[in-house]
Protein backbone atom coordinates (compact mmCIF):
# COMPACT_ATOMS: atom_id res chain seq x y z
CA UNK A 1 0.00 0.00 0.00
CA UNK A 2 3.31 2.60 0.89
CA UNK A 3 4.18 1.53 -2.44
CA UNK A 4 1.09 2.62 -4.38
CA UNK A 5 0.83 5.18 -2.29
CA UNK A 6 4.01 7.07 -2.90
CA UNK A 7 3.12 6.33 -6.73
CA UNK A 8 0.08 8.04 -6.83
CA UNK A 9 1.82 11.05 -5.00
CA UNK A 10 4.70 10.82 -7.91
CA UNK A 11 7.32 9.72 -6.36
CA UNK A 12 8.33 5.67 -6.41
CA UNK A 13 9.71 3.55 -3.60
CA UNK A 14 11.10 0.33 -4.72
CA UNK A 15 10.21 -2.77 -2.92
CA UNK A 16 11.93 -5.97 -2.71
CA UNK A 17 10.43 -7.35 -6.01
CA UNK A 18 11.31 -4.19 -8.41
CA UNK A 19 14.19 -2.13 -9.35
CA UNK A 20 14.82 1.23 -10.69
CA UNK A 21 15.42 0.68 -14.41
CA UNK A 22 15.67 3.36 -17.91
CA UNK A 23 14.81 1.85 -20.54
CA UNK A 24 15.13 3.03 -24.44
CA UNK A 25 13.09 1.75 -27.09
CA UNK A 26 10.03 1.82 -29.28
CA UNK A 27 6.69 1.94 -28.66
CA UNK A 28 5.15 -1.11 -30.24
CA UNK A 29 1.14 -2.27 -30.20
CA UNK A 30 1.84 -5.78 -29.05
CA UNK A 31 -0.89 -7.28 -31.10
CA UNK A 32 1.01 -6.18 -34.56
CA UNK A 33 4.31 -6.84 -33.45
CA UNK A 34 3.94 -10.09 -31.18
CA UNK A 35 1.55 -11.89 -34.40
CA UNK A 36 3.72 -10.39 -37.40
CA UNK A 37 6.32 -8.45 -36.64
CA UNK A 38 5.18 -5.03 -37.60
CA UNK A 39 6.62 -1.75 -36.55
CA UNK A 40 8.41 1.16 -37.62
CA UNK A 41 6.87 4.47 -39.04
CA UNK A 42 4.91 3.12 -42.01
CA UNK A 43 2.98 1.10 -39.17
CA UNK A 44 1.74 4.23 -37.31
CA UNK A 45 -2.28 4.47 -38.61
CA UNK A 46 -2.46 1.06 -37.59
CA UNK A 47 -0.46 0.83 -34.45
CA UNK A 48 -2.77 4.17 -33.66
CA UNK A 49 -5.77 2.14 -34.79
CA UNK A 50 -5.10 -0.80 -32.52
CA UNK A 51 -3.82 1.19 -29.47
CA UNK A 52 -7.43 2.98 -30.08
CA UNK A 53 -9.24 -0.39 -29.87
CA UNK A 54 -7.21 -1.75 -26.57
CA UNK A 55 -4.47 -3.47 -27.75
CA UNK A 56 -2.15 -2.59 -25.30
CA UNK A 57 1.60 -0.83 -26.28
CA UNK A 58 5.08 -2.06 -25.02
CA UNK A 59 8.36 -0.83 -25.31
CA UNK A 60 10.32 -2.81 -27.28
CA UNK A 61 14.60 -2.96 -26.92
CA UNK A 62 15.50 -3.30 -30.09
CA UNK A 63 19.30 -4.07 -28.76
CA UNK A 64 17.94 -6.95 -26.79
CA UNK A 65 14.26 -7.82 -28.11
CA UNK A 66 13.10 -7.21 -24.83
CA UNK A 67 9.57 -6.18 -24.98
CA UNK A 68 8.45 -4.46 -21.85
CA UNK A 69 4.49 -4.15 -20.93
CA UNK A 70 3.29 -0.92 -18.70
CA UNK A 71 1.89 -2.01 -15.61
CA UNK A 72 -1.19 -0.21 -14.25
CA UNK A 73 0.00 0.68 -10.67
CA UNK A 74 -2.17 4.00 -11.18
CA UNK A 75 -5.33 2.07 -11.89
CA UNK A 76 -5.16 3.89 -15.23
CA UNK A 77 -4.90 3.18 -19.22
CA UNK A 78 -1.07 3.01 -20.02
CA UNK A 79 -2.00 3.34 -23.53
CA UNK A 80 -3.11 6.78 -23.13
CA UNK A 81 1.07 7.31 -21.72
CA UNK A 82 2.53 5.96 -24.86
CA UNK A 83 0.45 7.39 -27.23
CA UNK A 84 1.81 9.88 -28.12
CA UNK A 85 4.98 8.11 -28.86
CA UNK A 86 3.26 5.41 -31.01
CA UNK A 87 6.54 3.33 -33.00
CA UNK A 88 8.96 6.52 -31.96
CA UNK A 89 11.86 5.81 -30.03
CA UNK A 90 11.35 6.80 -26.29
CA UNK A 91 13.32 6.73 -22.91
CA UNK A 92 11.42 5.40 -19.86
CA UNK A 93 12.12 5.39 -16.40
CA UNK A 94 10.17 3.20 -13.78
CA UNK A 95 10.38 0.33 -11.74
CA UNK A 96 10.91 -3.15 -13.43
CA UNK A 97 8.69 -6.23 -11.98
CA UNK A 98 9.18 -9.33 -13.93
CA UNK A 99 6.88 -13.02 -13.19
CA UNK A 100 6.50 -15.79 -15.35
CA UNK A 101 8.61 -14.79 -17.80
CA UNK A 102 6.79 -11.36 -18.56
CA UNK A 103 8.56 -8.09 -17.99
CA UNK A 104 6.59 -5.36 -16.41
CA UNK A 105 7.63 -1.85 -16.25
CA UNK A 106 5.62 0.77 -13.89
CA UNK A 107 6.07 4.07 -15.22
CA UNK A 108 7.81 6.86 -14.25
CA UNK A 109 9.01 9.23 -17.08
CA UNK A 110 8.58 9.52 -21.12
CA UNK A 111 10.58 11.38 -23.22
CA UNK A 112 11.57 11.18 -26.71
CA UNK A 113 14.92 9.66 -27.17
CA UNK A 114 17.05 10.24 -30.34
């Protein structure tokens, strides 16, 4: 509860099962990229279209083809965070939570990255 909490006030304390982590990569609509690949600039109207309809966005790490899901901590649509960034290359900050094999990151920052 602290941890949510000092979230919602905007300011994250790490517990034992997360870690401060930035993160740079591109904001993918997992549907498109998980069932065909897709992403890059010519798949913006689509990625926007999906992201639109629920499909929820991930950063992927290009360098390590680590895909990284938002997690809700806020109770709120992490789409609506990343959509303005739709297949652009951003830098994230957060806390990483990982179980069963999925990575997790609660958000922090966004910002463009070059």
């Amino acid at each position: 509860m602290r941890f949510l909490m000092a979230l919602m006030a905007g300011s994250l304390v790490f517990g034992a099962d997360t870690r401060p982590v930035t993160i740079t990569g591109l904001v993918v609509d997992t549907g498109c990229y998980l069932s065909h690949d897709t992403k890059g600039e010519k798949h913006v109207k689509c990625a926007t279209a999906c992201a639109n309809a629920g499909v929820p966005l991930a950063i992927l790490d290009e360098a390590t083809s680590a895909v990284y899901l938002p997690v809700a901590m806020d109770h709120k649509n992490q789409n609506a965070k990343l959509m303005p960034f739709i297949e652009k290359k951003v830098k994230v900050t957060g806390a990483l939570v990982e179980k069963g094999g999925i990575k997790g990151i609660i958000l922090k920052t966004i910002e463009a990255a070059n």
